[in-house]
N, C-alpha and C. Protein backbone atom coordinates (compact mmCIF):
# COMPACT_ATOMS: atom_id res chain seq x y z
N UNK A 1 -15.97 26.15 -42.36
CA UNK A 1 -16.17 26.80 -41.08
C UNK A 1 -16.00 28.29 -41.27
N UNK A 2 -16.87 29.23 -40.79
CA UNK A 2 -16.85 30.51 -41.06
C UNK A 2 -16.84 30.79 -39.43
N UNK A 3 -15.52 32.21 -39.47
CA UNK A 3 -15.36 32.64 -38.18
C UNK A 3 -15.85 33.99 -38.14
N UNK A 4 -16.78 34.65 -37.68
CA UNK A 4 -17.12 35.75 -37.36
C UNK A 4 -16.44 36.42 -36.40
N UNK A 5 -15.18 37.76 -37.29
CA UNK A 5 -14.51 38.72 -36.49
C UNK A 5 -15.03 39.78 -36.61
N UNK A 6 -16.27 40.23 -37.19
CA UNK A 6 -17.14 41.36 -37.45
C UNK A 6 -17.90 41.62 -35.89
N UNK A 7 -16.80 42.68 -35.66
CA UNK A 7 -18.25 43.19 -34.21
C UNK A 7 -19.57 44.04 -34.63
N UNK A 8 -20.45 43.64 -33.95
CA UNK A 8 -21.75 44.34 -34.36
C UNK A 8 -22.64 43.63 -35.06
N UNK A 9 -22.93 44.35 -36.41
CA UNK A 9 -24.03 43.64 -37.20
C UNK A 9 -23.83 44.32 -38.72
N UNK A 10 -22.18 45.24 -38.57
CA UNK A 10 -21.72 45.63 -40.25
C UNK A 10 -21.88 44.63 -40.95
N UNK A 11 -21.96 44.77 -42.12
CA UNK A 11 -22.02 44.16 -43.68
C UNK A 11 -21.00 44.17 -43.49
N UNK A 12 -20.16 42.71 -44.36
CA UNK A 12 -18.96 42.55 -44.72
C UNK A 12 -19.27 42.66 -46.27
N UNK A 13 -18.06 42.91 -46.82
CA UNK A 13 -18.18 42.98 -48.37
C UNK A 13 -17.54 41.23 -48.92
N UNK A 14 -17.57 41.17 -50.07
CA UNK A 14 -17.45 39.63 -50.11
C UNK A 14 -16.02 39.66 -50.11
N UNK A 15 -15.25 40.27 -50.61
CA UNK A 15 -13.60 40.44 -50.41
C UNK A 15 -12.96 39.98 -48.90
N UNK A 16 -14.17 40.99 -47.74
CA UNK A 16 -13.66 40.59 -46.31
C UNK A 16 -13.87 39.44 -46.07
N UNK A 17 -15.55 38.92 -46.30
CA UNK A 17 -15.66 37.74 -46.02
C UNK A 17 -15.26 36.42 -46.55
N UNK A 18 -14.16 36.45 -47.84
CA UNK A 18 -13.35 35.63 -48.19
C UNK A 18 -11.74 35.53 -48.00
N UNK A 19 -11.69 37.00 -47.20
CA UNK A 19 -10.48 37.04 -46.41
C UNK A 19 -10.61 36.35 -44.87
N UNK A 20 -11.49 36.73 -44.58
CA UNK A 20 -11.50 35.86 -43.13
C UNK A 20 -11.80 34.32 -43.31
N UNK A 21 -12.60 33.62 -44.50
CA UNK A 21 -12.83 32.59 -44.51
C UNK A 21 -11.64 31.94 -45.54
N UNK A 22 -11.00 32.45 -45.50
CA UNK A 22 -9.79 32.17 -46.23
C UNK A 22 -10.22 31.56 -47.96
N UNK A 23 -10.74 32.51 -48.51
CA UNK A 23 -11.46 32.29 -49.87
C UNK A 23 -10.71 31.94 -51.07
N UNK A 24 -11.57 31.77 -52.39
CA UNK A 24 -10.62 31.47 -52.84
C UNK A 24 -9.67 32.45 -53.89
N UNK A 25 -10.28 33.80 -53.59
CA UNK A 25 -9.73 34.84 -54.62
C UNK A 25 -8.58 35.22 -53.93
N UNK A 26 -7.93 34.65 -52.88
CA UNK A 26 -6.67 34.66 -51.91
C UNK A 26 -5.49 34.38 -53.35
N UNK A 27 -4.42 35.12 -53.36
CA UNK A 27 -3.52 34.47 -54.38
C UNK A 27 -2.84 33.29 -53.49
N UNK A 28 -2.91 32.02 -53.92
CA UNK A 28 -1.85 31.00 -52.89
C UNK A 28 -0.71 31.36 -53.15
N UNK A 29 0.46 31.31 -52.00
CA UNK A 29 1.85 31.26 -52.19
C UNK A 29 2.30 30.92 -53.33
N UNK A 30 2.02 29.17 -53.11
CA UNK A 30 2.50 28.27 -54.08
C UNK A 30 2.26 29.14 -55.71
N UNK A 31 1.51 30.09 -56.26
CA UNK A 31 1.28 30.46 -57.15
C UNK A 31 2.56 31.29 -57.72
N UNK A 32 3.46 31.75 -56.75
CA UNK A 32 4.52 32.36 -57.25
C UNK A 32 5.92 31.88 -56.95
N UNK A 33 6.82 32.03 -58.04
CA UNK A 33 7.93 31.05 -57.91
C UNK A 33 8.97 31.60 -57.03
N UNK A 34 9.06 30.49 -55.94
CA UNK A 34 10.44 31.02 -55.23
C UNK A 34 11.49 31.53 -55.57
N UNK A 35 12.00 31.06 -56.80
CA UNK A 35 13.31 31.38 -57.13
C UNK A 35 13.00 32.84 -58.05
N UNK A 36 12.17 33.24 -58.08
CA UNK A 36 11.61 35.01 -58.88
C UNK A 36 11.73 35.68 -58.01
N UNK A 37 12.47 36.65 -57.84
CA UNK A 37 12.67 37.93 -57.19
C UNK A 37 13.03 39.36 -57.87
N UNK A 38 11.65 40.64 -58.07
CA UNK A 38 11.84 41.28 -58.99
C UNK A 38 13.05 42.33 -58.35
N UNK A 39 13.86 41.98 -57.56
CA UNK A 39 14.46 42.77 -56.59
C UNK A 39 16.06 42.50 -57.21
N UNK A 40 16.98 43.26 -57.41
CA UNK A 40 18.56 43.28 -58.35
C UNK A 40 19.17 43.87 -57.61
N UNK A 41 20.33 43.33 -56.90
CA UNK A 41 21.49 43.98 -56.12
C UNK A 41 22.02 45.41 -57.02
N UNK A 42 21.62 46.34 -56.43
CA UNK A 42 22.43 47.72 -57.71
C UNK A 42 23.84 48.25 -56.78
N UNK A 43 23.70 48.64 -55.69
CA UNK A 43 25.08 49.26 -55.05
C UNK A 43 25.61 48.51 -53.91
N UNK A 44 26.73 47.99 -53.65
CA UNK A 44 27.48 48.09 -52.29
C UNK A 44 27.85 49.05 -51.35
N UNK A 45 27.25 49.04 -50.02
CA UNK A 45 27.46 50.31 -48.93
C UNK A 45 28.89 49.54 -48.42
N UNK A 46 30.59 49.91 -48.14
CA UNK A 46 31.39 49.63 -48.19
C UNK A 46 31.44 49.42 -46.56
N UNK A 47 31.08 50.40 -46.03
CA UNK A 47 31.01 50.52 -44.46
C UNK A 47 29.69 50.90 -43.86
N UNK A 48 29.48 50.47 -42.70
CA UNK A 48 28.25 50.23 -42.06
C UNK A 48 28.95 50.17 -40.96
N UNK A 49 28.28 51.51 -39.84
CA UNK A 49 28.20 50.95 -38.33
C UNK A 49 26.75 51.47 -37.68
N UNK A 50 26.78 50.66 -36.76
CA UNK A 50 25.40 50.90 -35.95
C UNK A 50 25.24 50.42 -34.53
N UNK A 51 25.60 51.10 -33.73
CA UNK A 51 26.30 51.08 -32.13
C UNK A 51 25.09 52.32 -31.44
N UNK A 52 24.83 51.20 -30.09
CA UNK A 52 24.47 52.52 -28.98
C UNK A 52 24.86 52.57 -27.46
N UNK A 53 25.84 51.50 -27.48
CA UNK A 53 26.74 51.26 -26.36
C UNK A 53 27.82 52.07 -26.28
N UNK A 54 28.19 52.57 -25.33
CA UNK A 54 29.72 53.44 -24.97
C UNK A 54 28.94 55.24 -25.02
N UNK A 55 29.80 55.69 -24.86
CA UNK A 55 29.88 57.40 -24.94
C UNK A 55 29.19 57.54 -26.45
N UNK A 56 30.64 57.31 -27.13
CA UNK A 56 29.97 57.20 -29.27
C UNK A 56 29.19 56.41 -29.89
N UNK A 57 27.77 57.02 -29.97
CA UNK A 57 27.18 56.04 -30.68
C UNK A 57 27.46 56.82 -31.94
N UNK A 58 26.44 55.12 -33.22
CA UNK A 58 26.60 55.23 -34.70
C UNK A 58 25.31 54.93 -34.78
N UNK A 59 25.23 55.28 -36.09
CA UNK A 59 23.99 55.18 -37.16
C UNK A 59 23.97 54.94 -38.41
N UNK A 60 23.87 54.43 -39.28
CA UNK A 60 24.15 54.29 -40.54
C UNK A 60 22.87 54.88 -41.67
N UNK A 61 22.87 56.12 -42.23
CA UNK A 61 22.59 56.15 -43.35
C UNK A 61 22.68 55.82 -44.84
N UNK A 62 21.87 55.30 -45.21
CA UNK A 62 21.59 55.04 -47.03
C UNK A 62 20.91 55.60 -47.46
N UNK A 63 21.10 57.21 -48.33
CA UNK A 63 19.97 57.52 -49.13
C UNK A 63 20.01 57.39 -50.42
N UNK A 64 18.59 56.66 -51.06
CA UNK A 64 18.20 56.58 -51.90
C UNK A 64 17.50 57.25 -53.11
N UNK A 65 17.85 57.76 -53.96
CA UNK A 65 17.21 58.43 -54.74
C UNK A 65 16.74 58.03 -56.09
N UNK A 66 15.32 58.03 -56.46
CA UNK A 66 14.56 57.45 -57.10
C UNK A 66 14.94 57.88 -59.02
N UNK A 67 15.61 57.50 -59.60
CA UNK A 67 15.37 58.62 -60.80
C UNK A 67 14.66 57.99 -61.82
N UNK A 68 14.04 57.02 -61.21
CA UNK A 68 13.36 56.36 -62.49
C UNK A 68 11.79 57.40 -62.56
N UNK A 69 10.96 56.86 -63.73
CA UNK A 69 10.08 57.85 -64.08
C UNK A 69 8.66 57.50 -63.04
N UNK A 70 8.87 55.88 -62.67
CA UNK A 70 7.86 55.48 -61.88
C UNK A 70 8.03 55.27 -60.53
N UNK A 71 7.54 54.46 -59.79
CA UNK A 71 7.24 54.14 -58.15
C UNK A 71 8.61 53.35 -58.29
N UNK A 72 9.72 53.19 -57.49
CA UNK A 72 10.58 52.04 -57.48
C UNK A 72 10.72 51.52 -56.16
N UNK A 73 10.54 50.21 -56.05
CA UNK A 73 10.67 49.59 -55.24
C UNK A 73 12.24 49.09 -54.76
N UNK A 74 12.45 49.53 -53.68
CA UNK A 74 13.99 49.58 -53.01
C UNK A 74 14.00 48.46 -51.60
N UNK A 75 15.46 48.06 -51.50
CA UNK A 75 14.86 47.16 -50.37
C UNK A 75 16.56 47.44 -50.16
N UNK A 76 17.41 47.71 -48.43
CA UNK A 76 18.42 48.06 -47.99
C UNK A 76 18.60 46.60 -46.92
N UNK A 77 19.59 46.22 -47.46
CA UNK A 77 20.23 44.84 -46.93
C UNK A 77 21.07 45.07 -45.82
N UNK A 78 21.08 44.88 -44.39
CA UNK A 78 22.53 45.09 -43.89
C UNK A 78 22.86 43.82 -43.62
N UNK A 79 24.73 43.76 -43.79
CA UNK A 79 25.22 42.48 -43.28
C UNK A 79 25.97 42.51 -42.33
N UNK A 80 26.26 41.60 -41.58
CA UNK A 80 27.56 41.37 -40.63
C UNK A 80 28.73 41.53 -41.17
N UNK A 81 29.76 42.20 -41.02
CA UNK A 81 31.01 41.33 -41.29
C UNK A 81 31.73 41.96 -42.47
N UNK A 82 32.70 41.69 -42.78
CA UNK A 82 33.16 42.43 -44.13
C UNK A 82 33.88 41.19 -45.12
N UNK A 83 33.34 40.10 -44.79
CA UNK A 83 34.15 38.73 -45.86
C UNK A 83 33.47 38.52 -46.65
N UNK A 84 32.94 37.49 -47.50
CA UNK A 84 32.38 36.45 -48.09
C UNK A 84 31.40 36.15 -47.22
N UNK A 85 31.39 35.71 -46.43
CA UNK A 85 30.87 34.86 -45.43
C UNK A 85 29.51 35.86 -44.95
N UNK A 86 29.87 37.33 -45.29
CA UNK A 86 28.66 38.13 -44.44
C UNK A 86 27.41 37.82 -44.65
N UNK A 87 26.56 37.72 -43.61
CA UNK A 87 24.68 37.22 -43.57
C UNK A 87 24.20 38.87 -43.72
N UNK A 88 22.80 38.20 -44.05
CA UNK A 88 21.80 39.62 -43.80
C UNK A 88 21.74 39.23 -42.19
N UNK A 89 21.34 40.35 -41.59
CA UNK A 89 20.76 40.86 -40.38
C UNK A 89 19.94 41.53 -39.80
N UNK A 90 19.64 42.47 -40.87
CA UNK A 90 18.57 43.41 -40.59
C UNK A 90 18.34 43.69 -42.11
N UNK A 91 16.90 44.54 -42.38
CA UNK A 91 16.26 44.85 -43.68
C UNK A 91 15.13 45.93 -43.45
N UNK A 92 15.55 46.94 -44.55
CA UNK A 92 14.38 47.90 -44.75
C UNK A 92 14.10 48.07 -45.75
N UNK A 93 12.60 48.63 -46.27
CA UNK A 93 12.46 48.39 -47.86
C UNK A 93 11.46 49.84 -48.06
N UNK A 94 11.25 49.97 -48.74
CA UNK A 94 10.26 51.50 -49.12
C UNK A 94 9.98 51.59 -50.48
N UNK A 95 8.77 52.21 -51.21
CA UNK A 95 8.72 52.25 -52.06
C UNK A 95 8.72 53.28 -52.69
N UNK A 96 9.83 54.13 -53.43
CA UNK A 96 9.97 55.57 -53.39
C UNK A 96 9.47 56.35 -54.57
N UNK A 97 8.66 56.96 -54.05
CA UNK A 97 8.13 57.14 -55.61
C UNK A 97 9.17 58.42 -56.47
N UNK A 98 8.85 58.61 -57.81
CA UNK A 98 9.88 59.54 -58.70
C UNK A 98 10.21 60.15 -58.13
N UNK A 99 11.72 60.48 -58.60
CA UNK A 99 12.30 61.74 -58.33
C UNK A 99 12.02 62.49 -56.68
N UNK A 100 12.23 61.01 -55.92
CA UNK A 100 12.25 61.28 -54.48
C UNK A 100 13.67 60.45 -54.05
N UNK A 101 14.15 60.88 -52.75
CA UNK A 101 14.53 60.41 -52.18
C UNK A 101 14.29 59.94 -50.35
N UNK A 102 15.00 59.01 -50.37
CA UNK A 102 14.46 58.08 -48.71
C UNK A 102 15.90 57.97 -48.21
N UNK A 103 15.76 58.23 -46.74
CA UNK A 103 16.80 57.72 -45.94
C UNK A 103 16.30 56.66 -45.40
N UNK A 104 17.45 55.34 -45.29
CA UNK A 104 17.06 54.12 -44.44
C UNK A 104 18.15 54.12 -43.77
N UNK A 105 17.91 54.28 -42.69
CA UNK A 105 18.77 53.94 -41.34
C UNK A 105 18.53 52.96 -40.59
N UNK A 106 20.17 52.73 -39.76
CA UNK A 106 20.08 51.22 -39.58
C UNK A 106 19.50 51.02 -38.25
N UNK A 107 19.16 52.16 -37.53
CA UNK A 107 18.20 52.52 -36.46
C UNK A 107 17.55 54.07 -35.99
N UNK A 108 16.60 54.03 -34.93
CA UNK A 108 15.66 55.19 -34.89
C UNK A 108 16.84 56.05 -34.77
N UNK A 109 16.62 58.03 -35.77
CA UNK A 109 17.80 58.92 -35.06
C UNK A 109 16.02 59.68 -34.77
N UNK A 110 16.49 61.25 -34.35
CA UNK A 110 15.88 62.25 -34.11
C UNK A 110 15.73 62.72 -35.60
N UNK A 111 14.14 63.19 -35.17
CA UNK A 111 13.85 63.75 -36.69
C UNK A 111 15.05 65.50 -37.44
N UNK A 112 15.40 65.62 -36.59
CA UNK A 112 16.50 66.92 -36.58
C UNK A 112 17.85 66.28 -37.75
N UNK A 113 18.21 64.98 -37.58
CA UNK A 113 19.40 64.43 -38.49
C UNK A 113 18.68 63.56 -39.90
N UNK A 114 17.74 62.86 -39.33
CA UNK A 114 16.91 62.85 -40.79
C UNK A 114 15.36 62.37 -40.44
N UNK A 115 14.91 63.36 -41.52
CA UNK A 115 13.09 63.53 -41.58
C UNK A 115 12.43 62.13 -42.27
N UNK A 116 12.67 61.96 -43.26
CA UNK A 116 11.99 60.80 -44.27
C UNK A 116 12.77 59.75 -44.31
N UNK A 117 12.60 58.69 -43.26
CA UNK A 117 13.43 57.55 -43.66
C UNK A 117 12.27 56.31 -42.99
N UNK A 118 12.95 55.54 -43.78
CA UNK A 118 12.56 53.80 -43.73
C UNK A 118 13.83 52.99 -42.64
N UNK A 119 13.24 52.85 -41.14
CA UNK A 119 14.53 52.21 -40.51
C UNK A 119 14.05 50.48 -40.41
N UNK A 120 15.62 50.04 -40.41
CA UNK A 120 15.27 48.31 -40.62
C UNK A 120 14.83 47.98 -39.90
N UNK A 121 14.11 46.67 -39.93
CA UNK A 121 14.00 45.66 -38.95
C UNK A 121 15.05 44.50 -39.16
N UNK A 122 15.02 43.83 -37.72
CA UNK A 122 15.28 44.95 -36.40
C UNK A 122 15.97 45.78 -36.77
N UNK A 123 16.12 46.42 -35.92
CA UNK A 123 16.82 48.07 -35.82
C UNK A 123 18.08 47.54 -35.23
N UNK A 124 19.14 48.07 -35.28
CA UNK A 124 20.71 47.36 -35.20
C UNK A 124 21.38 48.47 -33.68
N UNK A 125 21.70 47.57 -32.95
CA UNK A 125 22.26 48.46 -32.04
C UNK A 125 23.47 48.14 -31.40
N UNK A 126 24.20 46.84 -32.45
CA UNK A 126 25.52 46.56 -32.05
C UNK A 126 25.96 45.94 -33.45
N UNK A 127 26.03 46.34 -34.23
CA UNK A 127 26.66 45.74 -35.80
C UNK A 127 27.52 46.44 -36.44
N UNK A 128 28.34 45.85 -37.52
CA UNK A 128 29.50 46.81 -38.07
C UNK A 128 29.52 45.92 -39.26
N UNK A 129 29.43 46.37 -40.64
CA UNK A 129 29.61 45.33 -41.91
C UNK A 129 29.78 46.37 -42.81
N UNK A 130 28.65 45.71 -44.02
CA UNK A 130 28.57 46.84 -45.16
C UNK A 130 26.75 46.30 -45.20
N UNK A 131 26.06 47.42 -46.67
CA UNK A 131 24.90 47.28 -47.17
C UNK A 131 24.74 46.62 -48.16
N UNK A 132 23.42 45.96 -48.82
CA UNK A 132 23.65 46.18 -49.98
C UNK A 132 22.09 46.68 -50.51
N UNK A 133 22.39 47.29 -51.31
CA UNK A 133 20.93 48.30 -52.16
C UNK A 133 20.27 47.25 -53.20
N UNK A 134 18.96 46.84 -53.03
CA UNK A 134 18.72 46.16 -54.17
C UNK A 134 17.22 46.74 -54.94
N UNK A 135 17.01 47.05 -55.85
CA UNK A 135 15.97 47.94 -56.38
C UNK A 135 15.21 46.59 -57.41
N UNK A 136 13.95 47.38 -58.07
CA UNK A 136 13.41 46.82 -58.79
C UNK A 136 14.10 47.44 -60.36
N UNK A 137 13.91 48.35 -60.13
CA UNK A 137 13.76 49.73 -61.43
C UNK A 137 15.75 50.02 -61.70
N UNK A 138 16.29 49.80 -62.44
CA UNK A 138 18.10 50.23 -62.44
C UNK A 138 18.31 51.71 -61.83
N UNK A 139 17.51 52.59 -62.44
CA UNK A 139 17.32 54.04 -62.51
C UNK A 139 17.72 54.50 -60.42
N UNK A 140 18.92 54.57 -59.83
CA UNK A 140 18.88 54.81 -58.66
C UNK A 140 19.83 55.93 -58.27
N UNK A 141 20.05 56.50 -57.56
CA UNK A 141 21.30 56.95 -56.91
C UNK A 141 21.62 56.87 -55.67
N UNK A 142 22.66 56.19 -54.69
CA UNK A 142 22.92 56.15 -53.83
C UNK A 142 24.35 56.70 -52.80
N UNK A 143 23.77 57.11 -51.82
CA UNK A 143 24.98 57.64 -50.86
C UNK A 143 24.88 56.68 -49.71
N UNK A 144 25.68 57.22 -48.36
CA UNK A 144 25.66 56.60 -47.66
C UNK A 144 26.30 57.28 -46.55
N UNK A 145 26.30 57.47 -45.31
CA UNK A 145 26.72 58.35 -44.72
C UNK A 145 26.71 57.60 -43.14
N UNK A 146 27.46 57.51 -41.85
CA UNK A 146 27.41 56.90 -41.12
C UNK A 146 27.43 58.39 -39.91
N UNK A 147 26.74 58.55 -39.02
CA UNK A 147 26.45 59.23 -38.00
C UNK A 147 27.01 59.07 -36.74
N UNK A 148 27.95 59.76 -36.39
CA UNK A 148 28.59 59.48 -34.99
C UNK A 148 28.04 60.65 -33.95
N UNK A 149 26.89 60.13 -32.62
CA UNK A 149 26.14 60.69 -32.02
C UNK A 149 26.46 60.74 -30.25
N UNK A 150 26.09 61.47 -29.55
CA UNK A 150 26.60 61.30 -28.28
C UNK A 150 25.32 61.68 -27.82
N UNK A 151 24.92 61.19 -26.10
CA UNK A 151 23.98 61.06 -25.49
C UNK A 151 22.98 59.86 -25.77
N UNK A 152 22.10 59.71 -24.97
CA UNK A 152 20.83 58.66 -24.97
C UNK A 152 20.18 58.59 -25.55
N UNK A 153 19.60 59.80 -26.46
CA UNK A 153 18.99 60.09 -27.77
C UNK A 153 19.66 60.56 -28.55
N UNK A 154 20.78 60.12 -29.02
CA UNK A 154 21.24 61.12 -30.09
C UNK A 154 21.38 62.69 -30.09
N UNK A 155 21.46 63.17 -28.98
CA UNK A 155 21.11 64.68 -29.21
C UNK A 155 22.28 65.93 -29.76
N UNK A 156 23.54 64.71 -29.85
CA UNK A 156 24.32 65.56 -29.94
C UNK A 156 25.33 65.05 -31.46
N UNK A 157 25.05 65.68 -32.30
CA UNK A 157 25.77 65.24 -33.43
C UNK A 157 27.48 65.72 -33.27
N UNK A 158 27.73 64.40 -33.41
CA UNK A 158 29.41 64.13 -33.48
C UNK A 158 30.21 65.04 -34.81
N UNK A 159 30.54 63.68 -35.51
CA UNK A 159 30.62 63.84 -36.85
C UNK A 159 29.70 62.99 -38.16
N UNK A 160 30.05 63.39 -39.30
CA UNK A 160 29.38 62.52 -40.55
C UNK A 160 30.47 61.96 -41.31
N UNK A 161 30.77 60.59 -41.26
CA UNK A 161 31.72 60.00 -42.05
C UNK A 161 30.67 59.24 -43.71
N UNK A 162 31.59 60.19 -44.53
CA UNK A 162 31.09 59.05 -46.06
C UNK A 162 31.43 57.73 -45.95
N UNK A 163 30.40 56.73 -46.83
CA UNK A 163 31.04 55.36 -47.00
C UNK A 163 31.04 55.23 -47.72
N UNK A 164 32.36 54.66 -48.84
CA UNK A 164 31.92 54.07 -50.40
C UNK A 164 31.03 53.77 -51.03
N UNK A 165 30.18 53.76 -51.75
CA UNK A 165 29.02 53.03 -52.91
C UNK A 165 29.66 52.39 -53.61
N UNK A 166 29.85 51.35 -54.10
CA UNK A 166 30.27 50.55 -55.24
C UNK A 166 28.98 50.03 -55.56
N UNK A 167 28.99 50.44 -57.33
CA UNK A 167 27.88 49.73 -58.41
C UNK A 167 27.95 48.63 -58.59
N UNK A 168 27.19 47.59 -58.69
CA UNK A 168 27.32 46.06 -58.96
C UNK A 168 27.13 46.31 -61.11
N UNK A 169 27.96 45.60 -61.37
CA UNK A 169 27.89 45.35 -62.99
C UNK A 169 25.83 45.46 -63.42
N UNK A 170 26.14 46.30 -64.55
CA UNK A 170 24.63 46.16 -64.93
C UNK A 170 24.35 44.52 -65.48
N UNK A 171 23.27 44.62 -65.21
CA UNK A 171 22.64 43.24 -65.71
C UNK A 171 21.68 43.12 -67.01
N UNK A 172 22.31 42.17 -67.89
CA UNK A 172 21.24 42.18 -69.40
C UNK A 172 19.82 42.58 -69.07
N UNK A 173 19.24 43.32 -70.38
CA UNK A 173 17.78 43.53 -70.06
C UNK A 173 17.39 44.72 -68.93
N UNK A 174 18.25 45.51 -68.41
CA UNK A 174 17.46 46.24 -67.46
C UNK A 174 17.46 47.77 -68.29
């Protein structure tokens, strides 16, 4: 069954028209193994808040900095909680290329507190845990910085509290 989503009377190229007909140069899922993930826990963010209820709101920054020689693929974990027990909850990921750095925040600020960032989904507007940084590439550097803001938009910067980074043990082969 072929579904025509082409308005008009454009040429499709055969790529589109085996994307809409669900073709077979599609990679299937099943083709890649669940349990493969080119993605390696590298830092722990120690503290995490992200509040927009009350007078003080928070924000949580993670910046990332790329030092590997290529594109590295980064992905910022937040969890609930500060036990064992903590879940993911929210996630942002970016792909940063060399000798760049990205802010991922744990929701929208004003471009005035930071310009270049990746914010999670969802965006967090009542959570308190830690992060965790997981890259493709070892080559990273990370900070972390939590934003205490006043007003409806953020308009009024509070203070900037640091949060720990802790490195996770390197792993054979990287």
């Amino acid at each position: 069954m072929s579904i025509n989503r082409n308005p008009g009377d454009t040429p499709l190229e055969p790529r589109e028209v085996a994307a809409i007909d669900g073709g077979a140069d599609r990679p299937a899922i099943e083709e890649f193994s669940p349990a493969w993930s080119p993605f390696v826990p590298r830092h722990m963010v120690t503290y995490m808040s992200s509040e927009t209820a009350g007078a003080v709101r928070s924000a949580t920054i993670v910046t990332v900095t790329n030092e590997a020689d290529t594109v590295n693929h980064v992905v910022v974990s937040y969890l609930e909680g500060f036990d064992g027990t903590s879940r993911p909850i929210s996630v942002g990921s970016f792909s940063i290329p060399p000798a760049s750095s990205i802010d991922f925040v744990s929701r929208t600020l004003p471009e005035e507190l930071t310009a270049i960032s990746a914010v999670c989904c969802p965006e967090l507007v009542f959570a308190e845990g830690r992060a965790i940084v997981s890259s493709v590439l070892p080559a990273i550097a990370v900070e972390s910085h939590v934003f205490y803001t006043a007003g409806r938009n953020d308009d009024l910067l509070l203070s900037v509290a640091d949060s720990d980074v802790v490195a996770f043990p390197a792993i054979a082969g990287d």
